[in-house]
Protein backbone atom coordinates (compact mmCIF):
# COMPACT_ATOMS: atom_id res chain seq x y z
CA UNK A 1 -22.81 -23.71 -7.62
CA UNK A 2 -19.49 -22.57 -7.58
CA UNK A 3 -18.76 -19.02 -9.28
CA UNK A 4 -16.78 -18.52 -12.37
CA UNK A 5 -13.15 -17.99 -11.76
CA UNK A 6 -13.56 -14.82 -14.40
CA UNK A 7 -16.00 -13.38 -11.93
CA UNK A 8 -15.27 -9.97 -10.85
CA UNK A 9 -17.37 -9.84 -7.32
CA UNK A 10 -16.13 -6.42 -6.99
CA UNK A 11 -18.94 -5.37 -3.95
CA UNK A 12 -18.07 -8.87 -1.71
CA UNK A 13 -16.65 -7.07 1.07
CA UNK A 14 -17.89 -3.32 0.68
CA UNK A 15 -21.62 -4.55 0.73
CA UNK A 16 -21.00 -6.77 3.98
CA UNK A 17 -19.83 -3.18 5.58
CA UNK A 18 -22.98 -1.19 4.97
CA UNK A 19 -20.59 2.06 5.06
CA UNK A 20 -22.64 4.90 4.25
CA UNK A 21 -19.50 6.48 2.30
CA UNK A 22 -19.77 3.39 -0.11
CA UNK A 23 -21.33 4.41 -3.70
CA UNK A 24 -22.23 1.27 -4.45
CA UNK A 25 -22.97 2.44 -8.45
CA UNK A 26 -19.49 3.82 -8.73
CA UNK A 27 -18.10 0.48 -7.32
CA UNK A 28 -20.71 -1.60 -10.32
CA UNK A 29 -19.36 0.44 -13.02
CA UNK A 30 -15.89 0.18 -12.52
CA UNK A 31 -16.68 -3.33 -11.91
CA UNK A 32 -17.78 -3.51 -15.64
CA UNK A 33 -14.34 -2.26 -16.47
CA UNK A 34 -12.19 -4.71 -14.70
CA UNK A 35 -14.49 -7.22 -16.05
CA UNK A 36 -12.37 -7.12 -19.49
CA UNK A 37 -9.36 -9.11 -19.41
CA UNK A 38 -6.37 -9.06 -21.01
CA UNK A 39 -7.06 -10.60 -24.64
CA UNK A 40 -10.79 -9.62 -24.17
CA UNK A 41 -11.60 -7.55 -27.88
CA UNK A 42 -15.31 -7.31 -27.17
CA UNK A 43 -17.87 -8.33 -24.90
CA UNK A 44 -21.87 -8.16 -24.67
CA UNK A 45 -24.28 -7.39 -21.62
CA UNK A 46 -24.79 -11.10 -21.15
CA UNK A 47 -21.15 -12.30 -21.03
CA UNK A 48 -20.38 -8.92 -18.81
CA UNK A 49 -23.39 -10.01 -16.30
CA UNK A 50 -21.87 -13.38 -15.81
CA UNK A 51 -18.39 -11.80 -14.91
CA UNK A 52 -19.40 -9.66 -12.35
CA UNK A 53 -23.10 -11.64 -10.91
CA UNK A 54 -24.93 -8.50 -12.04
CA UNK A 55 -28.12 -8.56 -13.37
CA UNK A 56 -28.59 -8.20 -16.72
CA UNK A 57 -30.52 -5.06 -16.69
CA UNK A 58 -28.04 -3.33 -14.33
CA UNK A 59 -25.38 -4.04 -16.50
CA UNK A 60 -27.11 -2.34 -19.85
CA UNK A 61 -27.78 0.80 -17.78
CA UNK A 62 -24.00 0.64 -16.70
CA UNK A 63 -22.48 0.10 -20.19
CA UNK A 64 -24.75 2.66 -21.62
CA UNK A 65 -23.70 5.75 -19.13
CA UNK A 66 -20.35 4.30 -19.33
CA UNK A 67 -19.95 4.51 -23.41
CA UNK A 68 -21.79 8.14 -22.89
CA UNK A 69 -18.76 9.17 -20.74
CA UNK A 70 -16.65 7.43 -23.20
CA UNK A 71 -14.60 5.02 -21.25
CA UNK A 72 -16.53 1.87 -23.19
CA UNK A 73 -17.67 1.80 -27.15
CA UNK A 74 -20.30 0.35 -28.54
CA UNK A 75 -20.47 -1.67 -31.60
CA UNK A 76 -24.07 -1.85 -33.02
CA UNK A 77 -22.80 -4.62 -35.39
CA UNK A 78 -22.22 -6.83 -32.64
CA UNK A 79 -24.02 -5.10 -29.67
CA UNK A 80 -20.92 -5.55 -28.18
CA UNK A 81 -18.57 -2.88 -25.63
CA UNK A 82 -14.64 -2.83 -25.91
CA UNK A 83 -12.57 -0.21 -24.15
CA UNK A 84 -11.82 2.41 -24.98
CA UNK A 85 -8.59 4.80 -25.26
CA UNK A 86 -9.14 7.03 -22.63
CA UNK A 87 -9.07 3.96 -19.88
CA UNK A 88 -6.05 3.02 -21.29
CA UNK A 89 -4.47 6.28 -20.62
CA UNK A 90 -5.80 5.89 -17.10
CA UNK A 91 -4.21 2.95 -17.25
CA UNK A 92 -1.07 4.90 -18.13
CA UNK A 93 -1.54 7.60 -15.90
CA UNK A 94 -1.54 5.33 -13.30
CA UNK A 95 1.76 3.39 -14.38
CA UNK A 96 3.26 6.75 -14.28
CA UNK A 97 2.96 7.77 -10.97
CA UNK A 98 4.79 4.45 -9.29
CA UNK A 99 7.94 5.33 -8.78
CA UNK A 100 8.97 2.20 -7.59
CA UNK A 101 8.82 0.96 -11.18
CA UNK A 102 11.80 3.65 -11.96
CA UNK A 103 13.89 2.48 -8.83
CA UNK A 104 12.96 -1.11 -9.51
CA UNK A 105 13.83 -1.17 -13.44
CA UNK A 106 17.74 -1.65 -13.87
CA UNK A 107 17.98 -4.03 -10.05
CA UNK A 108 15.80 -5.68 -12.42
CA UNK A 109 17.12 -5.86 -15.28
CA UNK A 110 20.42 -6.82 -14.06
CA UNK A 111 19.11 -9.74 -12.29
CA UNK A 112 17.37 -11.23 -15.45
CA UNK A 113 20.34 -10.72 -17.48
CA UNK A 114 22.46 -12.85 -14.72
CA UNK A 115 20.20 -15.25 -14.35
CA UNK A 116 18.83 -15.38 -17.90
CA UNK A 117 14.93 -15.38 -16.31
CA UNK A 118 12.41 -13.22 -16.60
CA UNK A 119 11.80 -10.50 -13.19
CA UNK A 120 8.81 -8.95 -12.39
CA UNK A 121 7.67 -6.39 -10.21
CA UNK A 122 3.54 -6.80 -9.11
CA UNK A 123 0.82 -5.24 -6.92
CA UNK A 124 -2.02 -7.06 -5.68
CA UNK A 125 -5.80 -6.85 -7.80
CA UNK A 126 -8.81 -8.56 -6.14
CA UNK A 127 -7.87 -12.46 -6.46
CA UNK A 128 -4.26 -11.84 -8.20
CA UNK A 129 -1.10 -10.05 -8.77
CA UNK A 130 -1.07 -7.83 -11.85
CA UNK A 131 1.83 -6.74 -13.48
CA UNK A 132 3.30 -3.15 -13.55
CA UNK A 133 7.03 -3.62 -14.64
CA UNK A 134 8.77 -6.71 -16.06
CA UNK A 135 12.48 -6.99 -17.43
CA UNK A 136 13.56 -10.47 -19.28
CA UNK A 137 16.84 -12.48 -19.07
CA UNK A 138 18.48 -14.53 -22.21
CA UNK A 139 16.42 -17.07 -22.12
CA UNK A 140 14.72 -18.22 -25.21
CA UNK A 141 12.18 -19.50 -23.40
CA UNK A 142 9.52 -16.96 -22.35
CA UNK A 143 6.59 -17.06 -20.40
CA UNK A 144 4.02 -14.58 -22.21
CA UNK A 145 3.21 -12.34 -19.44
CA UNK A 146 3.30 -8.80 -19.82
CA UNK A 147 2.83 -5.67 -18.43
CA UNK A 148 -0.68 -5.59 -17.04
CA UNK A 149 -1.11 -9.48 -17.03
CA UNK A 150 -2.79 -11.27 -14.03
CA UNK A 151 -1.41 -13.93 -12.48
CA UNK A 152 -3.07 -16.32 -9.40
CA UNK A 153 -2.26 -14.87 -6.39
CA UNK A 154 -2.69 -18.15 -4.61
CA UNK A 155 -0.50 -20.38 -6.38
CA UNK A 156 2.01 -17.82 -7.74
CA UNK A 157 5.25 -16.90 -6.19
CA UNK A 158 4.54 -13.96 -6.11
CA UNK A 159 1.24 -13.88 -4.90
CA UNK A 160 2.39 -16.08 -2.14
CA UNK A 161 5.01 -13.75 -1.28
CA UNK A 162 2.85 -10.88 -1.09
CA UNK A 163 0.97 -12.84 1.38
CA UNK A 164 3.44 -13.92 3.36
CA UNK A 165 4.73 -10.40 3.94
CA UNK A 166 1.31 -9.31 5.64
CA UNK A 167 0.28 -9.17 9.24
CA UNK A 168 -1.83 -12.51 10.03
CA UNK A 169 -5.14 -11.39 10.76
CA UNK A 170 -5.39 -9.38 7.57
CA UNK A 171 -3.31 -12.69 5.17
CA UNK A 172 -5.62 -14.90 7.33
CA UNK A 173 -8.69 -12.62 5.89
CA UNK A 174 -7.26 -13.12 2.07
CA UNK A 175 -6.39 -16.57 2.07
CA UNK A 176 -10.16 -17.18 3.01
CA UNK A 177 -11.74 -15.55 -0.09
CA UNK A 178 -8.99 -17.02 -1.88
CA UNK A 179 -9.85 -20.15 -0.74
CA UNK A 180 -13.81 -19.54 -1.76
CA UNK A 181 -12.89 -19.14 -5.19
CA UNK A 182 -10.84 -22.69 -5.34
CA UNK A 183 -12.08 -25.92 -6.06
CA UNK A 184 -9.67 -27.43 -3.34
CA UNK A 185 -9.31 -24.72 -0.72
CA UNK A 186 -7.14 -27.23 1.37
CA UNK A 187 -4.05 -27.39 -0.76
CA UNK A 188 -4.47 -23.44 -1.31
CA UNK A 189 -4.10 -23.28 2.35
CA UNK A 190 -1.36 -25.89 2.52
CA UNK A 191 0.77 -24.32 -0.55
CA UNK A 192 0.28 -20.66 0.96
CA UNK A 193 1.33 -21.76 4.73
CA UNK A 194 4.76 -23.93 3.35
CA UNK A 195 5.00 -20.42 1.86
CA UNK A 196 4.68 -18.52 4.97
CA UNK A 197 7.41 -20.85 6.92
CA UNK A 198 9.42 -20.54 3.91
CA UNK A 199 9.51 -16.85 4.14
CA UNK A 200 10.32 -16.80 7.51
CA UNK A 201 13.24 -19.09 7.56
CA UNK A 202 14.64 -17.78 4.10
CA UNK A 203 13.27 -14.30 3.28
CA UNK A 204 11.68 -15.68 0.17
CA UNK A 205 9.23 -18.05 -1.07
CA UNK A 206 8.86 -21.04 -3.93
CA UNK A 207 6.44 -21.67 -6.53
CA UNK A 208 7.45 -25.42 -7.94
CA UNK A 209 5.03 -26.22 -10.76
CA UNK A 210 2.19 -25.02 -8.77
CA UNK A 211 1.29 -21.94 -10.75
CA UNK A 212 1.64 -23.51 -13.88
CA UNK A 213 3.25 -26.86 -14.11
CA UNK A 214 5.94 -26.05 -15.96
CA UNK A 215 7.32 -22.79 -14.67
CA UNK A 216 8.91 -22.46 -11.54
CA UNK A 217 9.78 -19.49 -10.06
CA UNK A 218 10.73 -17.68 -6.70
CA UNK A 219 9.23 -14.66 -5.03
CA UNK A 220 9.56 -11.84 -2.34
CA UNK A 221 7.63 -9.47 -1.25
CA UNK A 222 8.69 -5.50 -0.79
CA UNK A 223 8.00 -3.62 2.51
CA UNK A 224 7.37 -0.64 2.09
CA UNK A 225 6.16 1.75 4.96
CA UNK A 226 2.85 3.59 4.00
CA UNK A 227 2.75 2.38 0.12
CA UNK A 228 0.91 0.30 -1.34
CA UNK A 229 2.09 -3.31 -1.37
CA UNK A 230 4.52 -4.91 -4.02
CA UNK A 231 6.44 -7.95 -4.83
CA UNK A 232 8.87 -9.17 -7.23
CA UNK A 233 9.52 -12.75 -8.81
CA UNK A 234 12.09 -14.22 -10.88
CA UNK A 235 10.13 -16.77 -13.01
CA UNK A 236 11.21 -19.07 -16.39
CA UNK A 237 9.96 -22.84 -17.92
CA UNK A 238 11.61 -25.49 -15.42
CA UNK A 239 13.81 -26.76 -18.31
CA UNK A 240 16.01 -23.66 -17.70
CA UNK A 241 14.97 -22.61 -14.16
CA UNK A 242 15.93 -25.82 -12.17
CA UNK A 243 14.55 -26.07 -8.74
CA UNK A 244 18.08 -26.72 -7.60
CA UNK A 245 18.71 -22.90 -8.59
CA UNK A 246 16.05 -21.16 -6.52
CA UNK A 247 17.42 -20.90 -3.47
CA UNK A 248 20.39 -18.98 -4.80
CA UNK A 249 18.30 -16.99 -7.19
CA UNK A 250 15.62 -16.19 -4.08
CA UNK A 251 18.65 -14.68 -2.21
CA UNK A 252 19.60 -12.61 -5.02
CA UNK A 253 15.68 -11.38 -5.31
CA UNK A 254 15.95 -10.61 -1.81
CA UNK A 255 19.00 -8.51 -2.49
CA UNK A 256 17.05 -6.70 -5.12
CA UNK A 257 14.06 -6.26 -3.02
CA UNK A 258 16.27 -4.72 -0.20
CA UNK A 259 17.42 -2.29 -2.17
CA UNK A 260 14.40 -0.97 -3.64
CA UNK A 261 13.32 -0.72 -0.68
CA UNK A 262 16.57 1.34 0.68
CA UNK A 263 16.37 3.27 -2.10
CA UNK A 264 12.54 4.35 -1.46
CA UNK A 265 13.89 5.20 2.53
CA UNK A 266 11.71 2.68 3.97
CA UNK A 267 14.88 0.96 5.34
C-alpha cells in the first residue's frame, strides 16, 4: 500500500545508516512537529501516527514530553495538540539568520514588479521546497503561497531547479525517494531529466502546468559555496504568465540569481 503523501518518514534514511551519533527519539519528536502543516489548527495522536508511520503509543509519549517542554498544547476538549508560540519563534529565529533573504529581497522585488509575477526564494524540506522569502508583481492574480508554504519539489520549478543544480549521484539519490512517493514515478523521472537538459542548455528550468495545471512558472537554482542550498522561481496563473514569456523571464531569474550569489562572494 502506498504511503500517504502527508507522511512525514522523517527516520527513512538515518535508520538505514545505523550511525551511532543518530538519536533516533530526537529525530521522532521533531518528526511530530513537521507533521503539522500549514492550515493544520489541531491534530490528535491518531491523525499524527498516520503522518509520520509511528505507532500510536510512541506518538502519545512524544506529544506528552513535547507539550511538557511547551513546544505543543494540549486541548482536553478535543484531545487534540496545536503548536505552540515558542516553535513559531524558532521558526523566526531561524528566518532571521538567512541572510540571503536580505540580499535576495529588493533583486526580488524588482523582478516581480517588471514582470508583474510573483518571485520566490526556497530551500529544500524532505519531499519539497518551502518558502523563506516571497515578493509579488501587479498581478491580480495570485497564487496563495506564502512564506513557509510547501510546494512539490518534483513537479515544481523550483524544486526541479534545485535538483538540477546538484552533483548526479546525490540528484540521482533524491529523485529516487521522490519517485517512491509518486503514483507514476516514470513521468517524475521524465519531467525532472527535460529539466536537467534544460538547465544545462539555458541556465534555467520550466514548470508548464505540471505543478499545478494552471500556473506556470520558471526556476533556477542558487550556488552557493558551503551554504545551504536555495532556489528562486518566478511563478503566476498561465492566463498572465504565457509560456511564450518564460524564456525571457528565466534569463532575467538567472540574472537575479547571479547576483545574489555575487553579492554573497560565492562568485
Amino acid at each position: 500500500m502506498r504511503k500517504r503523501e502527508t507522511q512525514v518518514n522523517l527516520l527513512e534514511d538515518q535508520d538505514a545508516t545505523d550511525d551511532p551519533r543518530f538519536v533516533t527519539a530526537l529525530a521522532r519528536g521533531l518528526g511530530v512537529m513537521r507533521a503539522f502543516k500549514r492550515g493544520d489548527r489541531m491534530l490528535g495522536n491518531q491523525e499524527l501516527a498516520e503522518r509520520t508511520g509511528l505507532a500510536k503509543s510512541t506518538i502519545s509519549r512524544l506529544t506528552y514530553t513535547l507539550s511538557k517542554l511547551g513546544y505543543l498544547e494540549y486541548s482536553s476538549s478535543s484531545g487534540q495538540y496545536s503548536l505552540s508560540a515558542s516553535v513559531l519563534a524558532l521558526g523566526f529565529s531561524a528566518l532571521g539568520s538567512l541572510a540571503i533573504r536580505d540580499v535576495a529581497r529588493p533583486l526580488m522585488q524588482e523582478l516581480a514588479d517588471q514582470v508583474g509575477a510573483s518571485v520566490a526564494l526556497g530551500t529544500p524540506d524532505q519531499r519539497t521546497m518551502i518558502y523563506v522569502e516571497e515578493c509579488r508583481g501587479s498581478s491580480p492574480l495570485r497564487l496563495g503561497i506564502e512564506i513557509g508554504s510547501h510546494i512539490k519539489m518534483a513537479t515544481s520549478s523550483m524544486g526541479r531547479a534545485y535538483l538540477a543544480g546538484l552533483d548526479e549521484p546525490v540528484r540521482a539519490r533524491i529523485v529516487d525517494q521522490l519517485c517512491a512517493h509518486e503514483a507514476d514515478p516514470d513521468a517524475i523521472r521524465s519531467g525532472i531529466a527535460i529539466a536537467v537538459t534544460e538547465f544545462a542548455e539555458k541556465g534555467f528550468v520550466r514548470s508548464i502546468g505540471e505543478w499545478k495545471q494552471e500556473v506556470n512558472s520558471v526556476g533556477v537554482p542558487i550556488l552557493l559555496h558551503g551554504s545551504r542550498p536555495f532556489a528562486l522561481n518566478c511563478g503566476g496563473s498561465s492566463l498572465s504568465l504565457k509560456t511564450d514569456d518564460l524564456d525571457e523571464i528565466g534569463m532575467r531569474l538567472l540574472n537575479v540569481a547571479r547576483r545574489i550569489a555575487r553579492i554573497l562572494g560565492a562568485d
